[in-house]
Protein backbone atom coordinates (compact mmCIF):
# COMPACT_ATOMS: atom_id res chain seq x y z
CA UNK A 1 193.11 61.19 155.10
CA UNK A 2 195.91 63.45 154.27
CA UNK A 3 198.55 60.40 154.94
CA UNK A 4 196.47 58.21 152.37
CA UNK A 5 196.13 60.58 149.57
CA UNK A 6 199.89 60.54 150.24
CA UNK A 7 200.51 56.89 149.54
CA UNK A 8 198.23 56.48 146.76
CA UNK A 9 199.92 58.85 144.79
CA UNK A 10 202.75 57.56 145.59
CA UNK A 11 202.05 54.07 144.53
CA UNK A 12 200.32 55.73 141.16
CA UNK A 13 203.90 57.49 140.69
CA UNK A 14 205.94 54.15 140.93
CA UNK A 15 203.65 52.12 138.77
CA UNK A 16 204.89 52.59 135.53
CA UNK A 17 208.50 51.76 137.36
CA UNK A 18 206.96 48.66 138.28
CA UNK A 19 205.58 48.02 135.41
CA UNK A 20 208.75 48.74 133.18
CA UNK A 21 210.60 46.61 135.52
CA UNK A 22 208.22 43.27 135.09
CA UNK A 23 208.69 43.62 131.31
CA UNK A 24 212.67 44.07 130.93
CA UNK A 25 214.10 40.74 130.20
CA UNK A 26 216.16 38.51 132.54
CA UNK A 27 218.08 36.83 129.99
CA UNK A 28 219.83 36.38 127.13
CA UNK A 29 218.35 33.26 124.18
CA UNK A 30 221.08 32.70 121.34
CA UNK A 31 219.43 30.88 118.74
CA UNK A 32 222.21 28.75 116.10
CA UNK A 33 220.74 27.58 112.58
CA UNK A 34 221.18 24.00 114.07
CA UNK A 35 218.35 24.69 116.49
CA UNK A 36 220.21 24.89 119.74
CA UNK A 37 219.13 27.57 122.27
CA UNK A 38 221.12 29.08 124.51
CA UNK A 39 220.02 30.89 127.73
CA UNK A 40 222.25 33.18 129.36
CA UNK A 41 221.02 35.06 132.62
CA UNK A 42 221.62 38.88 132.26
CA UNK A 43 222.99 39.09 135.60
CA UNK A 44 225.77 36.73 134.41
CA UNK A 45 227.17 39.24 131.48
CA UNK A 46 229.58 41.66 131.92
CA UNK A 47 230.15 42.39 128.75
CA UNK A 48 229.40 41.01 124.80
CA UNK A 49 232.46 41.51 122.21
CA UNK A 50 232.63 40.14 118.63
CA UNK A 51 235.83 38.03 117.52
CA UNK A 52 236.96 37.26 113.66
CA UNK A 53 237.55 39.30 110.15
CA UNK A 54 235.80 42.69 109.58
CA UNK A 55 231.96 41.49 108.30
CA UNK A 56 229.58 43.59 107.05
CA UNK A 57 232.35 46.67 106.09
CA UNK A 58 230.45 49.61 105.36
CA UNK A 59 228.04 47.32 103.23
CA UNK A 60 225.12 46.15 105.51
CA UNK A 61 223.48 43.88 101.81
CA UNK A 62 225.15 43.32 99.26
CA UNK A 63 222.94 41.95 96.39
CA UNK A 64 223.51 40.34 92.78
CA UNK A 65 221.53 40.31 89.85
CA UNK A 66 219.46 37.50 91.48
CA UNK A 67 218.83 39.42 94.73
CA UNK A 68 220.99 36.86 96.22
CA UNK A 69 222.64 38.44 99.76
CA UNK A 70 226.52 38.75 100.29
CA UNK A 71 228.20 39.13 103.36
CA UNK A 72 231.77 41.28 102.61
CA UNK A 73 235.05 41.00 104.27
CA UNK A 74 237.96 43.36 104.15
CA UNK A 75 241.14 42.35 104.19
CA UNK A 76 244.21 44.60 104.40
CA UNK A 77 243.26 47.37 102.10
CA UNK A 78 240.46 44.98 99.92
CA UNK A 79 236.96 44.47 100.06
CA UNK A 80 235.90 41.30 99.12
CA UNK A 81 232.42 38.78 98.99
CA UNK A 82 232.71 36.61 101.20
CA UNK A 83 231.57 33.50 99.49
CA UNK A 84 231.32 32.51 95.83
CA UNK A 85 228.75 34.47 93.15
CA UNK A 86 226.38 32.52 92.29
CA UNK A 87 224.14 34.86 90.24
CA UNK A 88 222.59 34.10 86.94
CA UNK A 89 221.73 37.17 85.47
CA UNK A 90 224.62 40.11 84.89
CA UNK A 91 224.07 43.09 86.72
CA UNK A 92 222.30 45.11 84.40
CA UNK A 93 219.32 41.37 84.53
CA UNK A 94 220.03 40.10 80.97
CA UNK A 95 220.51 36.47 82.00
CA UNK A 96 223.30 34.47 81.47
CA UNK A 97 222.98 31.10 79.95
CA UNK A 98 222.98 27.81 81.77
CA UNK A 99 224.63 24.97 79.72
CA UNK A 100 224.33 22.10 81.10
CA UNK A 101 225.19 20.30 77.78
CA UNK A 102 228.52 18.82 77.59
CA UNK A 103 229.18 18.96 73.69
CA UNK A 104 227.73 22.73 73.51
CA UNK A 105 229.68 24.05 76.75
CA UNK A 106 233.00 23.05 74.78
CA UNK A 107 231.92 25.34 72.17
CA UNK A 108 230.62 27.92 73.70
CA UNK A 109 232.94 31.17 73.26
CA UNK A 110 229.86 33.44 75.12
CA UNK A 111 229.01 33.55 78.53
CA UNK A 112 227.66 30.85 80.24
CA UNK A 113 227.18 29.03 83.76
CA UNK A 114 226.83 25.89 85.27
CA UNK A 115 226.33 24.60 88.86
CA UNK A 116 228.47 21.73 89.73
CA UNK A 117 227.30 18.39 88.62
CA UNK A 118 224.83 20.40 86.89
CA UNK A 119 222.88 20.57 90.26
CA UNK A 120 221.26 23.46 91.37
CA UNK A 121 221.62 22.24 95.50
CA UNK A 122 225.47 23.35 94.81
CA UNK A 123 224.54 26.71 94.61
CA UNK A 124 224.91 27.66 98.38
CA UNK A 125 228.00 26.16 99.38
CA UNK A 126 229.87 26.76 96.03
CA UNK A 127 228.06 29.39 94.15
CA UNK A 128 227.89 28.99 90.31
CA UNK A 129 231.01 27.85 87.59
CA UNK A 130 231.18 30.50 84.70
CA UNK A 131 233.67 30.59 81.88
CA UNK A 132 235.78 33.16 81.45
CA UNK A 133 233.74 34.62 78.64
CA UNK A 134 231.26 35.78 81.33
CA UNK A 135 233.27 37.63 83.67
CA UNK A 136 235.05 39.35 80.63
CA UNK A 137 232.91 42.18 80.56
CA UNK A 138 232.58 42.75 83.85
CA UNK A 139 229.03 42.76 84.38
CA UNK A 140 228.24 40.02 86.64
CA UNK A 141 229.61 41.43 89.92
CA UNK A 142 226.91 43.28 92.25
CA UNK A 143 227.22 47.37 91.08
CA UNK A 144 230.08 48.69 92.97
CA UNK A 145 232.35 45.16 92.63
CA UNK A 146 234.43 44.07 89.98
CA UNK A 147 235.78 40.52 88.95
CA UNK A 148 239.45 40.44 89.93
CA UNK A 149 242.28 41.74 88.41
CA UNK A 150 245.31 39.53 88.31
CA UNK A 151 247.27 41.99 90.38
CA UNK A 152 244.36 41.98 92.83
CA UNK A 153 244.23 38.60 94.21
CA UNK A 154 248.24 38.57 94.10
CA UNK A 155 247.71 41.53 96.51
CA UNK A 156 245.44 38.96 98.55
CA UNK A 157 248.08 36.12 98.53
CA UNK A 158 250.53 38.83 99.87
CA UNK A 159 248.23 40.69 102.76
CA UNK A 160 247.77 37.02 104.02
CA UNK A 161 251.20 35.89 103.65
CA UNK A 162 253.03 34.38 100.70
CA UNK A 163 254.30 31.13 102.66
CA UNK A 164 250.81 29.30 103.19
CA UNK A 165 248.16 31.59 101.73
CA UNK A 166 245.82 29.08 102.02
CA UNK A 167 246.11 28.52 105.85
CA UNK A 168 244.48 31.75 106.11
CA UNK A 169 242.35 31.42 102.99
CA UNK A 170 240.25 28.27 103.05
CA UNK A 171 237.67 27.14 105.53
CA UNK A 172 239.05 25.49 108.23
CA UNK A 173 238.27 21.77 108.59
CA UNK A 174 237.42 18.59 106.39
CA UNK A 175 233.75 19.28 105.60
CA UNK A 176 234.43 21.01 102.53
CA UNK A 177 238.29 20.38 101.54
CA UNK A 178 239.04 16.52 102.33
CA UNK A 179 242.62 16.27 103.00
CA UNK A 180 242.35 20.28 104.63
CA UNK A 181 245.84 20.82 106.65
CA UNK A 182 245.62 21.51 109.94
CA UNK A 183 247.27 25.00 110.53
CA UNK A 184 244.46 25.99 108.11
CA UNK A 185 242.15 28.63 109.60
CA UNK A 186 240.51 30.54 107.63
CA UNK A 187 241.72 33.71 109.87
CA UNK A 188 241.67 36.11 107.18
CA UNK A 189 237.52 35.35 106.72
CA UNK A 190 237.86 34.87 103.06
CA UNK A 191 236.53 31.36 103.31
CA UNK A 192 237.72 29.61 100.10
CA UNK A 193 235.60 26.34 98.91
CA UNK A 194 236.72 23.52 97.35
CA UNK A 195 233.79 24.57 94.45
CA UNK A 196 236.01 22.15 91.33
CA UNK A 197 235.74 23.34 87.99
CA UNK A 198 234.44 22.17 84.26
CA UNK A 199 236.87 21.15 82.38
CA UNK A 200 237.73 21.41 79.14
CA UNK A 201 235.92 18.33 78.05
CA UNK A 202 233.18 19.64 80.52
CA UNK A 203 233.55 17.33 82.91
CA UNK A 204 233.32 18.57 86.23
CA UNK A 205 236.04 17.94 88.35
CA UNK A 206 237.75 18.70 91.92
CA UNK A 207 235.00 19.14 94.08
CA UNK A 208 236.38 18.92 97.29
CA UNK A 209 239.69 19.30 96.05
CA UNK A 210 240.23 22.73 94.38
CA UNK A 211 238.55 26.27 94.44
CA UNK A 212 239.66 28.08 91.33
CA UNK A 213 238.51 31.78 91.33
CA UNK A 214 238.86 33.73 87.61
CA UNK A 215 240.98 37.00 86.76
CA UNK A 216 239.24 39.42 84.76
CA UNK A 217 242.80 39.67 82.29
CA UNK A 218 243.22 37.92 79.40
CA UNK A 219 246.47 36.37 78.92
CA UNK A 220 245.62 35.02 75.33
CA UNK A 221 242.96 34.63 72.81
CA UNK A 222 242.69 31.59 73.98
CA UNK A 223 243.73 31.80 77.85
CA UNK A 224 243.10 33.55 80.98
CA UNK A 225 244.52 33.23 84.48
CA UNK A 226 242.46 32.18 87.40
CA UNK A 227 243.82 31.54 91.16
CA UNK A 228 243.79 28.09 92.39
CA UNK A 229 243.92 26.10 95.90
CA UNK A 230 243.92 22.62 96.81
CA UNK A 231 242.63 20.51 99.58
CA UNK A 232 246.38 19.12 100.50
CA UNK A 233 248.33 21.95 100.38
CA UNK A 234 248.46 25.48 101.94
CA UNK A 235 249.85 27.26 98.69
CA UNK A 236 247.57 29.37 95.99
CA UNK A 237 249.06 29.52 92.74
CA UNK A 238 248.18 31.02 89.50
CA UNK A 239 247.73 29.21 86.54
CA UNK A 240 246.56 29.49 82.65
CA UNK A 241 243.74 27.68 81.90
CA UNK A 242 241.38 27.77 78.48
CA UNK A 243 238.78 30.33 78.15
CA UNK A 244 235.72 27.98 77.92
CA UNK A 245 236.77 26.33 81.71
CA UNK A 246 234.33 26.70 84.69
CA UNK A 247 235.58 28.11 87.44
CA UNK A 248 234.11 30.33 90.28
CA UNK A 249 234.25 34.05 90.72
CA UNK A 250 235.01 35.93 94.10
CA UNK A 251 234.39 39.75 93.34
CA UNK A 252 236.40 42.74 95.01
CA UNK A 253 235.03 46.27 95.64
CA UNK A 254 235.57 49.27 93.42
């Protein structure tokens, strides 16, 4: 009787081991946003490590105006969005206009946006095209960012390297840039789109060609600096442009 007692509470003792044991999981599903799944037996793992630019620095959301979500990358001693704004409100919500008018974007000397082709399905990949007038204030980055400084993205072009910048700048690949080089990867994680611009008789142009990212400074009355790459070539230059242009906005930390 004794020697029965004995086993049952044994068995009573080791059943929550058992238990605990039936429920812990035997592998490993990776899910991708194209729908493939993955299954990876535990037993197979040694160990998991993460490759690529430093995501997420001390930031784990980022959000706009909008409540749209940024992912951040730093690179050397910047913090940057990692993609395009895209926000239509400044960061204190008074919304920014959308003119999607050709005749009244020309004369608009106020801030003002426009997606792409004046389609709103742009907004993902290439975030939103703002004159200059609407980063001037500097209210349209998420609190704690700022639209660049001049100096700012030259410091970018010089962590990555002055002799291709763009190698290390763009997305890698002919998805987005069509003639893309193929040294071009993106190592730095900045990931640069070819997002065009509006130009100055609001046509939108370079879509696939050229990303073109403002600086807060004003060079004129009339002109302002923004950053520009193209699809065929590694370099980033800077270069004047008028005021009332489209052109995206990349924002840096405080």
């Amino acid at each position: 009787m004794k020697k029965t007692f004995t086993t049952i509470a044994f068995l009573l003792m080791m059943l929550p081991v058992l238990l605990y044991a039936q429920t812990i999981p035997k592998t490993m599903n990776i899910y991708e946003k194209n729908g493939t799944l993955t299954k990876i037996p535990l037993d197979r793992i040694e160990k998991i490590t993460f490759d690529g630019p430093q995501i997420g620095y001390n930031d784990n959301v980022v959000r706009d105006g909008d409540g749209n979500i940024y992912q951040v990358v730093k690179i050397g001693h910047q913090v940057w969005l990692a993609s395009n704004l895209r926000t239509t409100k400044y960061n204190d919500g008074t919304p920014i206009p959308n003119i999607t008018v050709g005749a009244e974007w020309n004369k608009a000397r106020t801030g003002a946006y426009s997606w792409y082709m004046n389609n709103a399905d742009n907004k993902e990949v290439y975030g939103a095209l703002y004159n200059w007038y609407a980063v001037a204030e500097d209210k349209i980055c998420p609190k704690g960012y700022h639209v660049p400084r001049k100096e700012e993205l030259k410091a970018l072009v010089e962590t990555v390297g002055y002799a291709q910048p763009g190698a290390k700048l763009k997305v890698a690949g002919t998805q987005y840039w069509k003639n893309n080089k193929p040294e071009t990867d993106n190592s730095s994680g900045f990931s640069a789109l070819p997002g065009g611009g509006r130009q100055l008789n609001a046509a939108f142009q370079g879509e696939g060609a050229t990303g073109r990212w403002w600086a807060i400074d004003a060079g004129s009355a009339d002109y302002a600096d923004f950053l520009i790459m193209y699809d065929n070539s590694n370099a980033a230059n800077f270069m004047a442009a008028n005021k009332w242009l489209g052109a995206s906005v990349r924002c840096v930390r405080d």
